[in-house]
Protein backbone atom coordinates (compact mmCIF):
# COMPACT_ATOMS: atom_id res chain seq x y z
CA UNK A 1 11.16 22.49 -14.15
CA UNK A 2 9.49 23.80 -10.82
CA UNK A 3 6.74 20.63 -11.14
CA UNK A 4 9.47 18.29 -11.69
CA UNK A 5 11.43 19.12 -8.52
CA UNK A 6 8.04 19.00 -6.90
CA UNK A 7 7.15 16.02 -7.83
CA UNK A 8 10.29 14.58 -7.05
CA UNK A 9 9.69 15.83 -3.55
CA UNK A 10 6.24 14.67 -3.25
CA UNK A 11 7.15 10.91 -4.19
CA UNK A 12 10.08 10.96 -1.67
CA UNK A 13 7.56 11.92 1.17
CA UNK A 14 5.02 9.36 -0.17
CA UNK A 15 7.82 6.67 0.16
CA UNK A 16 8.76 8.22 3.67
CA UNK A 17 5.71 7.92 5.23
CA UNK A 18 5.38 4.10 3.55
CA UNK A 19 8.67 3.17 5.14
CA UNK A 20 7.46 4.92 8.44
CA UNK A 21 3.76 2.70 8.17
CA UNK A 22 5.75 -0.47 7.61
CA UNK A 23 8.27 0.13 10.20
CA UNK A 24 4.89 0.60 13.00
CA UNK A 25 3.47 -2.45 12.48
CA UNK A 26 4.11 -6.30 12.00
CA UNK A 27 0.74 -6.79 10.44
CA UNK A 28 1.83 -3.99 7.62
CA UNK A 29 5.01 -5.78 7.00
CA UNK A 30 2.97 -9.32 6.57
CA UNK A 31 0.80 -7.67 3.98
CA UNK A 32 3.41 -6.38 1.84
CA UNK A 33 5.14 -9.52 1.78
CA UNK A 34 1.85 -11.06 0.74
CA UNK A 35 1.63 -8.77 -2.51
CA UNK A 36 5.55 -9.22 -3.17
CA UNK A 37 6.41 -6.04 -2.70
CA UNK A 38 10.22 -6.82 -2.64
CA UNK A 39 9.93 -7.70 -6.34
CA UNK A 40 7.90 -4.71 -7.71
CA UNK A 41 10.15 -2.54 -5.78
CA UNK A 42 13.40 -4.22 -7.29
CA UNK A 43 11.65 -3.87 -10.72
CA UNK A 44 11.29 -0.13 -10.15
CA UNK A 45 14.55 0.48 -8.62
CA UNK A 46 16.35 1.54 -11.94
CA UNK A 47 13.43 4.06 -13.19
CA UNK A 48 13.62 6.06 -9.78
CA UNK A 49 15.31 9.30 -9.39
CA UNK A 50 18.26 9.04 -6.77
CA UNK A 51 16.32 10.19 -3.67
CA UNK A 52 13.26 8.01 -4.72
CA UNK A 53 16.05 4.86 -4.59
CA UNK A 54 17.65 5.51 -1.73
CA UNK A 55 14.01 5.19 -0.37
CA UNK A 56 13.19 2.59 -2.33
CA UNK A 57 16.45 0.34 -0.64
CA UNK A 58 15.67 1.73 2.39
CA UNK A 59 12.21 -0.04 2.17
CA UNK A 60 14.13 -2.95 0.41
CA UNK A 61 16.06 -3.40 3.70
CA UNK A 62 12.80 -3.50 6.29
CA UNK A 63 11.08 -5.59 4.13
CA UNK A 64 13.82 -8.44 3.77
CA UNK A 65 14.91 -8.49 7.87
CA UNK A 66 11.04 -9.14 8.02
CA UNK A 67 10.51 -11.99 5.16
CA UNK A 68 12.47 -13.02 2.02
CA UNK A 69 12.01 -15.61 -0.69
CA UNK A 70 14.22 -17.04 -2.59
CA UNK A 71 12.85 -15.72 -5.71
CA UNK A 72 13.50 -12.13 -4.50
CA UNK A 73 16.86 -12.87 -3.11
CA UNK A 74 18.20 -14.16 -6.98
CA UNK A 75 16.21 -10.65 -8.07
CA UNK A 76 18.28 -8.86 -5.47
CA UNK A 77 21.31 -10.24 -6.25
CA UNK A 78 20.05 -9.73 -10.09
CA UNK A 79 20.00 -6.10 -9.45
CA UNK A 80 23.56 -5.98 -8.52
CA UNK A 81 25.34 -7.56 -11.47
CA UNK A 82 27.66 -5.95 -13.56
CA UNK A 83 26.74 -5.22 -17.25
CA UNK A 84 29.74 -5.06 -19.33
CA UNK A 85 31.92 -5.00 -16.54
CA UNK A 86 30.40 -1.67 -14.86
CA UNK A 87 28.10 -2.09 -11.55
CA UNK A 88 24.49 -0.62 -11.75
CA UNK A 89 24.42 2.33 -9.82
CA UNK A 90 22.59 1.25 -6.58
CA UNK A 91 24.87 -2.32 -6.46
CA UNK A 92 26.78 -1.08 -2.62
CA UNK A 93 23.67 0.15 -1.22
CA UNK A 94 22.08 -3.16 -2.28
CA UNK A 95 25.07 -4.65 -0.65
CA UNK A 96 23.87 -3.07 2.40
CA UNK A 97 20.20 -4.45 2.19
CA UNK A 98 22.19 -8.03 2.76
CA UNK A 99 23.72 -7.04 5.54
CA UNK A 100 20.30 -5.74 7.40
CA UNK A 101 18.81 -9.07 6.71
CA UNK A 102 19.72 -10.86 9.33
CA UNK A 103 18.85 -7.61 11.96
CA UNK A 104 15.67 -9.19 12.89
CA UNK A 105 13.33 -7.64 15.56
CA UNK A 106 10.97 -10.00 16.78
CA UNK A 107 10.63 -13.86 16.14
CA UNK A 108 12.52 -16.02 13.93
CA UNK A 109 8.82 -18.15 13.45
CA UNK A 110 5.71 -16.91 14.09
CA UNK A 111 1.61 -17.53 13.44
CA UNK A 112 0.05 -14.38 11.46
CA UNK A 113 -3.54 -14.28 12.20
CA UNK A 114 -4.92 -11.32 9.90
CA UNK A 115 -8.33 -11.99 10.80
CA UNK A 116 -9.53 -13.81 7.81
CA UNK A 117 -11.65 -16.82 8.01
CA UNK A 118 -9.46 -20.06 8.35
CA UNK A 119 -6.49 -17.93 10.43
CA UNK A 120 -6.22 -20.46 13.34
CA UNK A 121 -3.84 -23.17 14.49
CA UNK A 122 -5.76 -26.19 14.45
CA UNK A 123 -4.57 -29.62 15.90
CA UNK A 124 -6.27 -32.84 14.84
CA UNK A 125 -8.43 -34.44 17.12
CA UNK A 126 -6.98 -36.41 19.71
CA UNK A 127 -8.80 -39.90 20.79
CA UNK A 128 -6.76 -40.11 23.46
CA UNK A 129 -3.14 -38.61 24.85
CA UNK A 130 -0.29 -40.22 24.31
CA UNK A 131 1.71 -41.67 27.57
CA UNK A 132 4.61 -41.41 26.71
CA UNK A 133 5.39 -39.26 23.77
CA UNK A 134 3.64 -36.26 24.72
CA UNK A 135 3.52 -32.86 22.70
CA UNK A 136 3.98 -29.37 23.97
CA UNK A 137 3.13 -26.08 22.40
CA UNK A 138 4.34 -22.54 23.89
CA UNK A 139 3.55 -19.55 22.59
CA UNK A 140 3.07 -15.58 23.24
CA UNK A 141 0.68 -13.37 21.93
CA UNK A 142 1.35 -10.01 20.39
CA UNK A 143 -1.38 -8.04 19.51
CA UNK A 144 -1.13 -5.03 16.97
CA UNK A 145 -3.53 -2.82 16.76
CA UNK A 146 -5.09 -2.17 13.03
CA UNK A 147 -4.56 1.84 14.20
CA UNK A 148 -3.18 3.65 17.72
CA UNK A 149 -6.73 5.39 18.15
CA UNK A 150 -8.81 2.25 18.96
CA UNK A 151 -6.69 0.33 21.14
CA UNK A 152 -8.51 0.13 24.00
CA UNK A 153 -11.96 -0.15 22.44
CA UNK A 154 -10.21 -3.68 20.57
CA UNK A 155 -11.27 -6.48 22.78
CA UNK A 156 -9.17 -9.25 21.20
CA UNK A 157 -10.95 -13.31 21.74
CA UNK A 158 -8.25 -16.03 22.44
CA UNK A 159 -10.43 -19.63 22.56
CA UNK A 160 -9.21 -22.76 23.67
């Protein structure tokens, strides 16, 4: 009984400190949308114990303000449907998950450059510019660091 309850406890401060690591960094929240996270973690949701879910949604709603597909929206939406006329037990925090998604904090489009080769934004070449239709690109940089203790040793390139 006592290694159950600790268990429990250990997995909800696992799941803590992953919420906590996805909530620091952009580049974290890129990754897990990489792997599909969102789906494993919707697949899981019904095995958990009721602290582990509440986690579990919690992580549900930073990872869909971030980056959603529409796969894992009909999985979402999946997870809420009533069986035989009875909601699954999670269905109104689920509800709540929607309702985050649109609580974005940062750009609606964006360029992830993880480091990898072929991360660039590359324009064909250009014989000559055009006179009259012209282009423009504007951008900002944001730069997060892959940890808080080397962040001034970094010494980021930008070429042009």
């Amino acid at each position: 009984m006592f290694e159950k309850k600790k268990s429990k406890v250990l997995k909800a401060e696992i799941w803590s400190v992953f919420i906590a690591i996805l909530r620091k960094s952009v580049r974290n929240l890129q990754a897990c949308t990489d792997v599909g996270l969102i789906e494993h973690v919707l697949v899981r949701l019904n095995r958990a114990e009721t602290v582990v879910a509440d986690l579990l949604i919690e992580m549900l709603g930073v990872l869909a303000s971030y980056s959603v597909t529409v796969k894992e929206l009909k999985l979402l939406f999946g997870a809420m449907k009533a069986i035989n006329g009875k909601w699954p037990r999670h269905s109104a925090k689920l509800l709540n998950v929607l309702r985050q998604m649109p609580h974005r904090n940062g750009p609606d489009v964006f360029f992830s450059f993880p480091g990898r080769k072929g991360s660039a934004v590359v324009l064909p070449p250009l014989a000559k510019w055009p006179y009259e239709n012209g282009f423009t690109f504007t951008t900002w940089f944001r730069l997060d660091p892959i940890n808080s203790v080397n962040i001034e040793r970094e010494k980021p390139y930008l070429y042009w």
